[in-house]
Protein backbone atom coordinates (compact mmCIF):
# COMPACT_ATOMS: atom_id res chain seq x y z
CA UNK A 1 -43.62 9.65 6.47
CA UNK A 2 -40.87 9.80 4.35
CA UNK A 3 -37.33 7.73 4.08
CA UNK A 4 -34.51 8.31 2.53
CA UNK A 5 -32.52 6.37 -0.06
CA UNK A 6 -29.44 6.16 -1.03
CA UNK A 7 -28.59 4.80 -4.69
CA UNK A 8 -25.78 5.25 -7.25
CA UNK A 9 -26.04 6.29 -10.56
CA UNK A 10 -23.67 6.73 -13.38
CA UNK A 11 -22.10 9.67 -13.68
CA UNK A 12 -23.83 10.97 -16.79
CA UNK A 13 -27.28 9.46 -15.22
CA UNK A 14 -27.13 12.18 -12.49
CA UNK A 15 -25.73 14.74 -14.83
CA UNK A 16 -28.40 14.41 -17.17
CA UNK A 17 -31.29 14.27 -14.05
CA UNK A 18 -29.68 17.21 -12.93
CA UNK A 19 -29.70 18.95 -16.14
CA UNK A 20 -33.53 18.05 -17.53
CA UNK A 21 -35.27 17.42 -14.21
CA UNK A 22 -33.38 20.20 -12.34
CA UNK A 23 -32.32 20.45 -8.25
CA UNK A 24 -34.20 19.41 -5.68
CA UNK A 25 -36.69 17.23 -7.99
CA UNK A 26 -35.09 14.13 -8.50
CA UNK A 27 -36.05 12.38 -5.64
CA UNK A 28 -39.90 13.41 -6.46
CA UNK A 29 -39.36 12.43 -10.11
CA UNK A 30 -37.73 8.77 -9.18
CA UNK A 31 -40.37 8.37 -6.78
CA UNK A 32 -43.30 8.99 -9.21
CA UNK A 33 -41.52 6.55 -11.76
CA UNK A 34 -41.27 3.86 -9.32
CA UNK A 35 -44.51 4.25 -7.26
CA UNK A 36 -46.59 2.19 -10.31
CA UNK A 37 -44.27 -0.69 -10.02
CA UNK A 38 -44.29 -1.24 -6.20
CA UNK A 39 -47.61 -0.03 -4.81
CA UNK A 40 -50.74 -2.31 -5.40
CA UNK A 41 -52.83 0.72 -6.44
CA UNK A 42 -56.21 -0.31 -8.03
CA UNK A 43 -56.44 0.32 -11.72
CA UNK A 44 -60.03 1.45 -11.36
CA UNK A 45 -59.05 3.92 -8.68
CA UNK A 46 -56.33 5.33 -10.38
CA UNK A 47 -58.44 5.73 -14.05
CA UNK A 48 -61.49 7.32 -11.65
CA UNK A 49 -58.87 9.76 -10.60
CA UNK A 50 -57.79 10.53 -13.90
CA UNK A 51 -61.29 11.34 -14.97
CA UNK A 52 -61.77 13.95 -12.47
CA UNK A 53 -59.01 16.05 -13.52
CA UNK A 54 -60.84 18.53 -15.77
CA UNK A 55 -57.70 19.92 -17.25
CA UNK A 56 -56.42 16.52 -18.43
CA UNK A 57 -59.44 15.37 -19.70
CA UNK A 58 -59.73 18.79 -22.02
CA UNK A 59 -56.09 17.93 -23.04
CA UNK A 60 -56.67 14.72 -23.87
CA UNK A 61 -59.95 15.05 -25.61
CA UNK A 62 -58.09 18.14 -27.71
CA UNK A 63 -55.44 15.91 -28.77
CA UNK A 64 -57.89 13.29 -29.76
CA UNK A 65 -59.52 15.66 -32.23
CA UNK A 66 -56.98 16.86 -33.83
CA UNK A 67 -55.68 13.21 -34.53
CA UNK A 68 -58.84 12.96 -37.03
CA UNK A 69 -57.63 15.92 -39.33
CA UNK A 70 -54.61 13.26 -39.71
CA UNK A 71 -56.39 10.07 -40.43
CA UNK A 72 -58.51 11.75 -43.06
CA UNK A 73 -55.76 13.31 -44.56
CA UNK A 74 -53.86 9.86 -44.87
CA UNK A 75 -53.57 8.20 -48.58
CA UNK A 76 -54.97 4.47 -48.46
């Protein structure tokens, strides 16, 4: 079930939401922002999820190999 919420924001707050997050996602992009902070979620739970997404995990491990190129490359 879903509430809703009213808040206030400065001006250039909303204008900026509205301009980077676009219409009709704010509310889903607040909620994921605060959903961390106020729901006891289990750390292991949420790092098993994370391991089954297949697409992340190739992202992540592609980004972690090209991050040895620059650590060679480094002067000491």
């Amino acid at each position: 079930m879903q509430r809703k919420l009213t808040i206030t924001v400065d001006e250039a707050v909303y204008e900026g939401l509205y301009a980077v997050i676009g219409r009709r996602k704010i509310s889903r992009f607040i909620e994921s922002l605060v959903r961390p902070h106020v729901l006891a979620e289990s750390l292991t739970e949420a790092y098993q999820a994370m391991a089954l997404d297949e697409d992340r995990e190739g992202e992540a491990e592609e980004w972690a190999e090209g991050t040895f190129g620059d650590v060679r490359d480094e002067t000491r």
